[in-house]
Protein backbone atom coordinates (compact mmCIF):
# COMPACT_ATOMS: atom_id res chain seq x y z
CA UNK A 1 34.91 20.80 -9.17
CA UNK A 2 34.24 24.20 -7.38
CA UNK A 3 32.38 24.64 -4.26
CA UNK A 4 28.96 26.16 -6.32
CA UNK A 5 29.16 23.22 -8.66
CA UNK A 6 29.15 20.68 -5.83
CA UNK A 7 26.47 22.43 -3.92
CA UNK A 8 24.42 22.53 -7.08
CA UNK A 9 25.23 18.53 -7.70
CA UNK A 10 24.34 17.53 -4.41
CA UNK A 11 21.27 19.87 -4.33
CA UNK A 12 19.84 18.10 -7.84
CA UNK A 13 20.68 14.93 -6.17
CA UNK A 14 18.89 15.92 -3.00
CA UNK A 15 15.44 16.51 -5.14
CA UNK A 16 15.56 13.15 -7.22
CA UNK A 17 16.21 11.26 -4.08
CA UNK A 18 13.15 12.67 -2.50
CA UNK A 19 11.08 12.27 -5.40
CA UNK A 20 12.37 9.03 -6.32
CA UNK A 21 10.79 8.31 -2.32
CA UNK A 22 7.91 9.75 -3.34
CA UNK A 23 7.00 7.28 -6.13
CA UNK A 24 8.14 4.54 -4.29
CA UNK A 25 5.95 5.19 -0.78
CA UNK A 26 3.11 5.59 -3.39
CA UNK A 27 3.81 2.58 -5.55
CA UNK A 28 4.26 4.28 -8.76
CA UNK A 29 8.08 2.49 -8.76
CA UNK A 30 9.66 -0.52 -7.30
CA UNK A 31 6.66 -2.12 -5.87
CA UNK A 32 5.61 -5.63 -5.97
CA UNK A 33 1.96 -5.19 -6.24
CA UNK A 34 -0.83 -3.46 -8.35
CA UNK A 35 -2.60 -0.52 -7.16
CA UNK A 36 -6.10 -0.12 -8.02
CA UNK A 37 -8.62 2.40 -8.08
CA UNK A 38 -11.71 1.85 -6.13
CA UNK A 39 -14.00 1.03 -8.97
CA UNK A 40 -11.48 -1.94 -10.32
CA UNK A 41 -11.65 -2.71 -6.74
CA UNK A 42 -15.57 -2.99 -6.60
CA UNK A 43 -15.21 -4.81 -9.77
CA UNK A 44 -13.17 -7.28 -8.41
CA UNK A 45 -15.20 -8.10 -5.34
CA UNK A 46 -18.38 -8.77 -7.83
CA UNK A 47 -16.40 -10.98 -10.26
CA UNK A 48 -14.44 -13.05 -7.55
CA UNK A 49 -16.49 -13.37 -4.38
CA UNK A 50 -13.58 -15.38 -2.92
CA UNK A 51 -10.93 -12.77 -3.12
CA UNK A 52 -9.33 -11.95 -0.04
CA UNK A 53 -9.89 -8.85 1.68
CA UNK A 54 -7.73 -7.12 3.74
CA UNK A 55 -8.34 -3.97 5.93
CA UNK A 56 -4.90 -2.53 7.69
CA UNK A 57 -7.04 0.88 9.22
CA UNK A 58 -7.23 1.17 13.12
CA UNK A 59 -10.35 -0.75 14.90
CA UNK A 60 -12.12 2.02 15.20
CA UNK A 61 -12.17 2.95 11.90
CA UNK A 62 -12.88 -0.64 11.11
CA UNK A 63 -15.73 -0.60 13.62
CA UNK A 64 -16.84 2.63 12.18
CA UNK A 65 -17.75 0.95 8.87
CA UNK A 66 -16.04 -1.81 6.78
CA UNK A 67 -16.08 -3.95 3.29
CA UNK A 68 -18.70 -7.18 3.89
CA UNK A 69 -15.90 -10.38 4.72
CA UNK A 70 -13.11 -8.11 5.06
CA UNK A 71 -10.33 -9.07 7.69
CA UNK A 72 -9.07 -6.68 9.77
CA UNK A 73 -5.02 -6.58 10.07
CA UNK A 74 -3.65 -2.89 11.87
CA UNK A 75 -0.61 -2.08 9.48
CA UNK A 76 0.68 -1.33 12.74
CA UNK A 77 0.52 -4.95 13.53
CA UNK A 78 0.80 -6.53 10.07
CA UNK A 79 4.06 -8.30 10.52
CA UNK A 80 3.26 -9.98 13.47
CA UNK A 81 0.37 -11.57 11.42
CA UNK A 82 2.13 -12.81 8.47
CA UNK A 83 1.51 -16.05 8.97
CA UNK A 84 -2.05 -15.48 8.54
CA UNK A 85 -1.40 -14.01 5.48
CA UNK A 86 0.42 -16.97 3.75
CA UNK A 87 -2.55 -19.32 4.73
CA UNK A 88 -4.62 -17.38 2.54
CA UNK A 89 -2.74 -19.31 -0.04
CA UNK A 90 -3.46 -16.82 -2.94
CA UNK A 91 -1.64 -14.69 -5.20
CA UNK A 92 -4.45 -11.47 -4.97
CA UNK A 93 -5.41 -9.88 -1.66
CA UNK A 94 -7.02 -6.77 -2.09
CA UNK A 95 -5.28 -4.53 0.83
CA UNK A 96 -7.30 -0.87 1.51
CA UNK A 97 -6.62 1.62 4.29
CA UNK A 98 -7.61 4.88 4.85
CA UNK A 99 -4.98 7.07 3.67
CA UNK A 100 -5.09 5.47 0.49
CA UNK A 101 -1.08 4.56 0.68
């Protein structure tokens, strides 16, 4: 394999790695959960009023304005709070942040 041929390889394999990072930092691939739009989300909270709700934004966003019976969990500090997680002892939590991510 020539020098060219090898850059251009490695190149090509440079792009699908990012975009394969891409689709998984969105979800689109490899992830265990569902994403949802916001009004499947809505609909959600009015069909099950005993769905969890989980908000990973800062306080102060939080404190800004927030879902009714939301919890607030930081992503920063989300796995120090596991535990709190499990003893929600349900297969859906409906997780929203900011970003959207």
């Amino acid at each position: 394999m020539s020098k060219k041929q090898l850059t251009n390889l490695l190149y090509w394999l440079a792009i699908a790695g990012m975009g394969l990072y891409f689709a998984y930092m969105k979800g689109w691939i490899f992830a265990n959960f569902e994403s949802v739009t916001p009004q499947q989300a809505y609909a959600m909270i009015q069909t099950d009023k005993t769905i969890p709700i989980l908000d990973v934004r800062t306080p102060e966003e939080y404190n800004q304005e927030h879902i009714e019976g939301s919890t607030l969990i930081p992503v920063q500090s989300l796995s120090d709070n596991l535990t709190a997680l499990k003893s929600l002892k349900t297969r859906k939590i409906l997780v929203y942040c900011h970003s959207g991510n």
